[in-house]
PDB file of N, CA and C in Angstrom:
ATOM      1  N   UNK A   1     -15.414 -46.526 110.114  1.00  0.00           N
ATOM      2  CA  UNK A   1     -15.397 -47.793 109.406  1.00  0.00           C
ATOM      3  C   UNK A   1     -15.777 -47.609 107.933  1.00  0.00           C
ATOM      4  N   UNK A   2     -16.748 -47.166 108.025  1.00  0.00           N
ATOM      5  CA  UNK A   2     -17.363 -46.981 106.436  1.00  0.00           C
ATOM      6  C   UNK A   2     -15.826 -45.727 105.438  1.00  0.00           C
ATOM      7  N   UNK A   3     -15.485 -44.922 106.199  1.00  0.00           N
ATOM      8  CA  UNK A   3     -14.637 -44.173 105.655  1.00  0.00           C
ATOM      9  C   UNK A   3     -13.199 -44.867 104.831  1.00  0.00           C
ATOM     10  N   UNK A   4     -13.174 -46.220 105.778  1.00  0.00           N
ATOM     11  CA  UNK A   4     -11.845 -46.762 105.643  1.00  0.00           C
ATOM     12  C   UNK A   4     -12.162 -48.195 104.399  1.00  0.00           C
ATOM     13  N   UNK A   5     -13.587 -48.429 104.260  1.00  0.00           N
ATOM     14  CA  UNK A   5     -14.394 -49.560 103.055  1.00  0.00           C
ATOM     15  C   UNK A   5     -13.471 -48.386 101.807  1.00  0.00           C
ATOM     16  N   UNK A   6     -14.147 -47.146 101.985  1.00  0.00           N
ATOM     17  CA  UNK A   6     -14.548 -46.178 101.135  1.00  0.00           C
ATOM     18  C   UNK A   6     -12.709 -45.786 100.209  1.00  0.00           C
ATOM     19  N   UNK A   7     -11.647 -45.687 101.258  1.00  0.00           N
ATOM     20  CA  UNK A   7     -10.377 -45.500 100.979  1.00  0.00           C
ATOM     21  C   UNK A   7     -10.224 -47.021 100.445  1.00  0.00           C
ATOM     22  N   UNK A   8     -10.256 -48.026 100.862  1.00  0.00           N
ATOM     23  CA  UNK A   8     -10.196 -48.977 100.220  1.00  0.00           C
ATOM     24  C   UNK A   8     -10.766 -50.074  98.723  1.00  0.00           C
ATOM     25  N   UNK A   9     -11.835 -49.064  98.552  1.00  0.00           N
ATOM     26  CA  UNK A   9     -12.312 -49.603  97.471  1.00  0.00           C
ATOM     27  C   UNK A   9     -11.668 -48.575  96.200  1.00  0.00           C
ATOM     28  N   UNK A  10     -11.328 -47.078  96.540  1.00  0.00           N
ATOM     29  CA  UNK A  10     -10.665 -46.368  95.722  1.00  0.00           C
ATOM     30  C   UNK A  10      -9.358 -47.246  95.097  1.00  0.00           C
ATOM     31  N   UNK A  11      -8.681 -47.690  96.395  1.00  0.00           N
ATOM     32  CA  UNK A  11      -7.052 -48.230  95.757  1.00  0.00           C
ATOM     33  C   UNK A  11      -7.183 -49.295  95.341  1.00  0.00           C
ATOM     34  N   UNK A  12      -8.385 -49.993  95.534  1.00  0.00           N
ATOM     35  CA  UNK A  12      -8.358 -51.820  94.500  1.00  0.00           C
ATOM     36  C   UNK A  12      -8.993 -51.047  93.286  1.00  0.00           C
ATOM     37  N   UNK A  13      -9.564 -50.623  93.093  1.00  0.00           N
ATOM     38  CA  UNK A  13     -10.040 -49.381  91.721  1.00  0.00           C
ATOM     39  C   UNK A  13      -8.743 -49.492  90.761  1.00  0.00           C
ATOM     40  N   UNK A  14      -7.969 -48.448  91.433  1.00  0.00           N
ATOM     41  CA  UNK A  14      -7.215 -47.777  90.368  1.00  0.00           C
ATOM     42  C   UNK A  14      -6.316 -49.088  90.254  1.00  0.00           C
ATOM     43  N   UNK A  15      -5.855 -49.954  91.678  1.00  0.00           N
ATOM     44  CA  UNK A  15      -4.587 -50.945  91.584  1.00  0.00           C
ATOM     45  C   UNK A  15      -5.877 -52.494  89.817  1.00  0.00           C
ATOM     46  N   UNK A  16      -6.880 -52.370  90.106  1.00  0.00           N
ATOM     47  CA  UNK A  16      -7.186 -53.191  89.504  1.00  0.00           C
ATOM     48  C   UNK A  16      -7.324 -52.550  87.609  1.00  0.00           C
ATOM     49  N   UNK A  17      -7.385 -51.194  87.574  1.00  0.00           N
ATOM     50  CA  UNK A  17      -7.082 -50.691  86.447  1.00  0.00           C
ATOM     51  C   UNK A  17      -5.729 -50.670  85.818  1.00  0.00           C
ATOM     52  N   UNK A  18      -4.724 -50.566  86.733  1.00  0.00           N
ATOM     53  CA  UNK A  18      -3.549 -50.859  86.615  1.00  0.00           C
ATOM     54  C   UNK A  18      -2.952 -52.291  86.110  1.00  0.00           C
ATOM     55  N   UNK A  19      -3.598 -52.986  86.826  1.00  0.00           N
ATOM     56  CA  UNK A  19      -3.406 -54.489  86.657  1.00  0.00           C
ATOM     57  C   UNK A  19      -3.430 -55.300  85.370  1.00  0.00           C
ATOM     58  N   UNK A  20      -5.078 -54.526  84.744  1.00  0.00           N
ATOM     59  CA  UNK A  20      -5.583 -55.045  83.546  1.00  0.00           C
ATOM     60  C   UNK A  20      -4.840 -54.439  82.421  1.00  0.00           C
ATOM     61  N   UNK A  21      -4.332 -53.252  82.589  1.00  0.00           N
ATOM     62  CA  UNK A  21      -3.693 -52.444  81.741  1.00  0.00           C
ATOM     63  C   UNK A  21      -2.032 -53.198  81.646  1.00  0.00           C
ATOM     64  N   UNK A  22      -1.577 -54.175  82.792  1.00  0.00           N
ATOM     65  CA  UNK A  22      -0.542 -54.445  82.668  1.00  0.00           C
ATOM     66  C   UNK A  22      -0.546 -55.820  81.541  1.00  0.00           C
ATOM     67  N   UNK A  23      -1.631 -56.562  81.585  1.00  0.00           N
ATOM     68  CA  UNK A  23      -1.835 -57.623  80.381  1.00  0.00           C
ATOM     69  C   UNK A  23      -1.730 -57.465  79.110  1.00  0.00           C
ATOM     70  N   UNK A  24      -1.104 -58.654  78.616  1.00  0.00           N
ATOM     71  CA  UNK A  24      -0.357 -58.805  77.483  1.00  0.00           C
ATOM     72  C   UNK A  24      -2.029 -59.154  76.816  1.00  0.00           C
ATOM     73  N   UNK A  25      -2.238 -58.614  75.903  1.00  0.00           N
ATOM     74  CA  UNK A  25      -2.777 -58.095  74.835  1.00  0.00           C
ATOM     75  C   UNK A  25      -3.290 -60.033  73.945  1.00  0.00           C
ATOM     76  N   UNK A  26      -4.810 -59.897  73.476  1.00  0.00           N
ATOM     77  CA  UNK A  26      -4.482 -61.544  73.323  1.00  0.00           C
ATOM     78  C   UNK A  26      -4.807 -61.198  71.549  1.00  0.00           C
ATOM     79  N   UNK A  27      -4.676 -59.839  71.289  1.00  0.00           N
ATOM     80  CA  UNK A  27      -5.145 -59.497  69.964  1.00  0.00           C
ATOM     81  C   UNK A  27      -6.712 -59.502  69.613  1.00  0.00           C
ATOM     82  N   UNK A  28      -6.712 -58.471  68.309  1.00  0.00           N
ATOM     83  CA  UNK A  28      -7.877 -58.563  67.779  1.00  0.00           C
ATOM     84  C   UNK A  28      -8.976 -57.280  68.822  1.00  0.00           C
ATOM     85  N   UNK A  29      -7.796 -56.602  69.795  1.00  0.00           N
ATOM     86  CA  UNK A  29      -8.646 -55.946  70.547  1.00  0.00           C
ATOM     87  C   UNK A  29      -7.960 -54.175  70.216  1.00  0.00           C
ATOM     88  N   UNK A  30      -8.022 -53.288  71.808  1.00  0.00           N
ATOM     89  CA  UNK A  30      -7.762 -52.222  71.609  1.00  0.00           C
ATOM     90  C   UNK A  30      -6.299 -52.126  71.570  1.00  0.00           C
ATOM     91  N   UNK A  31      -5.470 -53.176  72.414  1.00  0.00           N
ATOM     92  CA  UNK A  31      -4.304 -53.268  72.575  1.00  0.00           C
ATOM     93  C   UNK A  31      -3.415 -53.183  71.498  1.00  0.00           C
ATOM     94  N   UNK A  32      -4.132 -54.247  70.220  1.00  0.00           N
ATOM     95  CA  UNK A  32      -3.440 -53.931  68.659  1.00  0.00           C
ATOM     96  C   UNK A  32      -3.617 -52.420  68.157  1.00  0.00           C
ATOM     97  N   UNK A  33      -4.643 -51.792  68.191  1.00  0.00           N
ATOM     98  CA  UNK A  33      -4.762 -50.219  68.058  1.00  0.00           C
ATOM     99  C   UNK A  33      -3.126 -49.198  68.515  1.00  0.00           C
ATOM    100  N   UNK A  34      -2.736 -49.741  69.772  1.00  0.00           N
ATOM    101  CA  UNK A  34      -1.724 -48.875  70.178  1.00  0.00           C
ATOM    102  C   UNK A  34      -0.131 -49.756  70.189  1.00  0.00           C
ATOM    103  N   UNK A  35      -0.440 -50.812  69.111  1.00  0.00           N
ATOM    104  CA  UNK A  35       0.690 -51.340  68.829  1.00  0.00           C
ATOM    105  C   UNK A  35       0.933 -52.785  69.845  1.00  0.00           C
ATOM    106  N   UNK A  36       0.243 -52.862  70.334  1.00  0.00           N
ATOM    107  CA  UNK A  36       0.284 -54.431  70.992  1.00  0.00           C
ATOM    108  C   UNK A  36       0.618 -55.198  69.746  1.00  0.00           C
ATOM    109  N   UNK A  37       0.182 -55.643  69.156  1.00  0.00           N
ATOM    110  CA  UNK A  37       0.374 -56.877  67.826  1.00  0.00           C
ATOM    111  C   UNK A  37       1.340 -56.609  67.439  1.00  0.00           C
ATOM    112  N   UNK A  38       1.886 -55.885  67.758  1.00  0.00           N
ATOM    113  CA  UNK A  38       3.831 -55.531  67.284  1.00  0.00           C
ATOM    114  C   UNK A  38       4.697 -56.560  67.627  1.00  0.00           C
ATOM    115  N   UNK A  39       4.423 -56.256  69.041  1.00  0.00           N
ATOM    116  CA  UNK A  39       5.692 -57.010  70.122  1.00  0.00           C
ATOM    117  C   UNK A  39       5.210 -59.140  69.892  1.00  0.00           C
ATOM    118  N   UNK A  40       6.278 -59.109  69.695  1.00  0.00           N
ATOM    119  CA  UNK A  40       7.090 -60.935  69.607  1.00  0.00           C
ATOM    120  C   UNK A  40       6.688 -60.988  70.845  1.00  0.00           C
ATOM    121  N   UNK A  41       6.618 -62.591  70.809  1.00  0.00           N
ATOM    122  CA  UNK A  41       6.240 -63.290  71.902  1.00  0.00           C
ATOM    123  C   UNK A  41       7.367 -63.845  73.222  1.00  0.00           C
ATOM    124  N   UNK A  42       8.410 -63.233  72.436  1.00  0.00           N
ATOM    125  CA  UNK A  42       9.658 -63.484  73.474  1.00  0.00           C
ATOM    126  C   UNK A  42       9.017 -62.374  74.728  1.00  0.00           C
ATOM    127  N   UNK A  43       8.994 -61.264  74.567  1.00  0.00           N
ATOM    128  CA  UNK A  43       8.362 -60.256  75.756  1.00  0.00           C
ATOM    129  C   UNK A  43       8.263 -61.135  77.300  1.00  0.00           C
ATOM    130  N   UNK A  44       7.513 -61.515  77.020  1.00  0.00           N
ATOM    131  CA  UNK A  44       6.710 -61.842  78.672  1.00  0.00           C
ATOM    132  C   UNK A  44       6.732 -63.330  78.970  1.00  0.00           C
ATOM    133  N   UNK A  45       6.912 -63.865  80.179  1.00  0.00           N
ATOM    134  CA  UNK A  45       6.853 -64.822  80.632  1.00  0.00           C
ATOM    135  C   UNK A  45       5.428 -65.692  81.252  1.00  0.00           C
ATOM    136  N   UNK A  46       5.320 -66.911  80.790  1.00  0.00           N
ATOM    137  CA  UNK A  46       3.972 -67.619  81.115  1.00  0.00           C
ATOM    138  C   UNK A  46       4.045 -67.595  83.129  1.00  0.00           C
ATOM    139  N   UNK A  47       5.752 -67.683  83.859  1.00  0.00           N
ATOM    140  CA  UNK A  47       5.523 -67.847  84.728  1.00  0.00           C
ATOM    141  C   UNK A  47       4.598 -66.241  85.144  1.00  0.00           C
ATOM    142  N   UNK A  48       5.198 -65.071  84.488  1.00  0.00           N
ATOM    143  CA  UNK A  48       4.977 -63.831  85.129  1.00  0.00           C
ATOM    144  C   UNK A  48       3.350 -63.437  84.464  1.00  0.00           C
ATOM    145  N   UNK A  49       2.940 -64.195  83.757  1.00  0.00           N
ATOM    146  CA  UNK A  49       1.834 -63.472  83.599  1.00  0.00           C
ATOM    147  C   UNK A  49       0.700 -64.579  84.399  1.00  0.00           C
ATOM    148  N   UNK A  50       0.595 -66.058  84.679  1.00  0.00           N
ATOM    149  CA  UNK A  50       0.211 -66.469  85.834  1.00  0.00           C
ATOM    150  C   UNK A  50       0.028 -65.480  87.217  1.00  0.00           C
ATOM    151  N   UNK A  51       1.227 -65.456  87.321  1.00  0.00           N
ATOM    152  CA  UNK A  51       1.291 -64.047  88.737  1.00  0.00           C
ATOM    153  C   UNK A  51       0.740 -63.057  88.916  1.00  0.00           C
ATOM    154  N   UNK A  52       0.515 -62.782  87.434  1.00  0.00           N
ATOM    155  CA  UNK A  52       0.053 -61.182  87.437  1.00  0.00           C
ATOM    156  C   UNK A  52      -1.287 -61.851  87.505  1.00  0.00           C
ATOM    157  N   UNK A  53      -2.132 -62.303  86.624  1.00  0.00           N
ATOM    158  CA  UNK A  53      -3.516 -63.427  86.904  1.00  0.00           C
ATOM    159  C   UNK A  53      -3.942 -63.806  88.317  1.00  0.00           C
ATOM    160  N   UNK A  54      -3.010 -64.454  89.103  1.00  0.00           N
ATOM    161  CA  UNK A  54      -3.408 -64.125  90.780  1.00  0.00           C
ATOM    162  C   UNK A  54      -3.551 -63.141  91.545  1.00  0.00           C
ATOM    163  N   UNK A  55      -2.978 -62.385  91.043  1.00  0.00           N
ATOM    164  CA  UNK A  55      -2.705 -60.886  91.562  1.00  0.00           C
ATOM    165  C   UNK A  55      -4.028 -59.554  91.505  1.00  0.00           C
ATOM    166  N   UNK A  56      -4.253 -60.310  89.978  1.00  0.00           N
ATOM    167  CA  UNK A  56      -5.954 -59.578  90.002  1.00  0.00           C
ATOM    168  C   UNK A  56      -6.973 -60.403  90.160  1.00  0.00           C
ATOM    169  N   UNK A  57      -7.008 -61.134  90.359  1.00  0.00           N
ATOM    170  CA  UNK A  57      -7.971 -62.223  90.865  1.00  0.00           C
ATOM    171  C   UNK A  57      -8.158 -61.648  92.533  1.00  0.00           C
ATOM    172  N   UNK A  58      -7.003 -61.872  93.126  1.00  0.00           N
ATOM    173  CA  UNK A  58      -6.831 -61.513  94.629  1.00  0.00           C
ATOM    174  C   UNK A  58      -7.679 -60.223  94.684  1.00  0.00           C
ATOM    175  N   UNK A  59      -6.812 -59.105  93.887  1.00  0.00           N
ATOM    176  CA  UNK A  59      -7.790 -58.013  93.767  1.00  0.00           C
ATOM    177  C   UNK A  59      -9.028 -57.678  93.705  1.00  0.00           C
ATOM    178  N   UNK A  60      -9.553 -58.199  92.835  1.00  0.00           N
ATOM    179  CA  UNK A  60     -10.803 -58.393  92.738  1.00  0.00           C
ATOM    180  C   UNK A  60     -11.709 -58.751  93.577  1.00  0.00           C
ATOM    181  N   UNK A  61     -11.518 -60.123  94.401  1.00  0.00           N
ATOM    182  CA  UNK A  61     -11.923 -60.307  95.134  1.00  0.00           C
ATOM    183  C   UNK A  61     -12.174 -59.227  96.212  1.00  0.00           C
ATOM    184  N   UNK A  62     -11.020 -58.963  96.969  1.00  0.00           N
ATOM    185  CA  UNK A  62     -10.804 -57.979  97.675  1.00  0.00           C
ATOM    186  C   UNK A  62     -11.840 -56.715  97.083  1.00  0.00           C
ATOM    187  N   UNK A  63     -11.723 -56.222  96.536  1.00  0.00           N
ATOM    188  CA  UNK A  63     -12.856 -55.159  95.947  1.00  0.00           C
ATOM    189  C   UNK A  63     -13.825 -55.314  95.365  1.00  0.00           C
ATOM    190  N   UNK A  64     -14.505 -56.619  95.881  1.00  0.00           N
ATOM    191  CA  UNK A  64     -15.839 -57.152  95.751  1.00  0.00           C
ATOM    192  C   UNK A  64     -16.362 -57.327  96.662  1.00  0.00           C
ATOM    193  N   UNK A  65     -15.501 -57.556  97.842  1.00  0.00           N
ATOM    194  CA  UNK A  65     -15.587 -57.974  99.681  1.00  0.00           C
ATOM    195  C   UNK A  65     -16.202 -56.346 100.098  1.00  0.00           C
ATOM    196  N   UNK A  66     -15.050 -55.436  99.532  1.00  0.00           N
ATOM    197  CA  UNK A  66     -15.270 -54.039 100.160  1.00  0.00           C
ATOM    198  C   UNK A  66     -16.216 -53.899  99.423  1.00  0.00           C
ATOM    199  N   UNK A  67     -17.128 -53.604  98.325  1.00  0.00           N
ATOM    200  CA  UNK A  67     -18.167 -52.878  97.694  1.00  0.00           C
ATOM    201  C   UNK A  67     -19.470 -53.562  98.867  1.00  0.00           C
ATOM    202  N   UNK A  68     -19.553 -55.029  98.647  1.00  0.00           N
ATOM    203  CA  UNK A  68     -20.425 -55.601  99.241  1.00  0.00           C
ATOM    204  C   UNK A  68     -20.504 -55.096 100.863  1.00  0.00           C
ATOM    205  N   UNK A  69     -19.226 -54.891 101.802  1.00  0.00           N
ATOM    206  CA  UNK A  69     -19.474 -54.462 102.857  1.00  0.00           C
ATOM    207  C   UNK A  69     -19.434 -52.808 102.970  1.00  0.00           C
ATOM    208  N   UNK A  70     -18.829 -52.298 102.159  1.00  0.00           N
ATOM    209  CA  UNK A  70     -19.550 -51.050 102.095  1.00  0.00           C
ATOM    210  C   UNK A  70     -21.026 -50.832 102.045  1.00  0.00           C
ATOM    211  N   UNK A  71     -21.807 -51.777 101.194  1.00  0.00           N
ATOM    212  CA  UNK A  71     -23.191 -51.365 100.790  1.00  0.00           C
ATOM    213  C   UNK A  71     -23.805 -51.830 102.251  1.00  0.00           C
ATOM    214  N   UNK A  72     -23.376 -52.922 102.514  1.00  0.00           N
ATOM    215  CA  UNK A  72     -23.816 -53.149 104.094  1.00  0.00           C
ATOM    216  C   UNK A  72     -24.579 -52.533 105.012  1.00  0.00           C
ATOM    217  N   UNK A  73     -22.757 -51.924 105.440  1.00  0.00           N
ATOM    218  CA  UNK A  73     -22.797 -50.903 106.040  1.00  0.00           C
ATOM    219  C   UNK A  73     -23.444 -49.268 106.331  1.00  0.00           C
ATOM    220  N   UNK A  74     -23.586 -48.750 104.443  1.00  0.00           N
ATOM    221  CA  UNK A  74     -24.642 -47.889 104.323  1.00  0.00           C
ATOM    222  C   UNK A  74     -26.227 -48.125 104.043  1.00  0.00           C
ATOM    223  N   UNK A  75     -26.590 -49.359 104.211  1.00  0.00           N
ATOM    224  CA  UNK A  75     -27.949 -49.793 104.107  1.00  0.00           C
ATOM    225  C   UNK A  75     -28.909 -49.278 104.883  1.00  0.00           C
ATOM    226  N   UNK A  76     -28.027 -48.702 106.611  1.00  0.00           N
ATOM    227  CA  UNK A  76     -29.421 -48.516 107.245  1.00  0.00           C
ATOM    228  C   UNK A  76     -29.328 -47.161 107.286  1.00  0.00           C
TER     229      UNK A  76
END
């Protein structure tokens, strides 16, 4: 059980690094550094970046569930 918290908190990890890295940039940050403040606002869609917003939200959650029942679990 604890092995399978443990595989699971790895892939909301990297999927939630992924996630944040997929957001459109709101400026004034690191994103303008590597050319974010370039790209026009035609790019991306309000419906698709909503989605992507649930998507790590969900995540998150989810790899807040597993940390917490991981620690649980190794408590005793």
């Amino acid at each position: 059980m604890v092995t399978a918290f443990q595989i699971l908190l790895v892939l909301t990890s990297v999927l939630i690094i992924l996630l944040v890295l997929l957001h459109k940039g709101k400026g004034g940050g690191l994103s303008d550094l590597f050319g974010g403040g370039v790209s026009s606002s035609l790019g991306g869609s309000s419906i698709a970046e909503r989605n992507l917003d649930r998507i790590t939200y969900i995540v998150m959650i989810v790899w807040t569930a597993s940390c917490i029942s991981l620690a649980l679990l190794l408590k005793h």
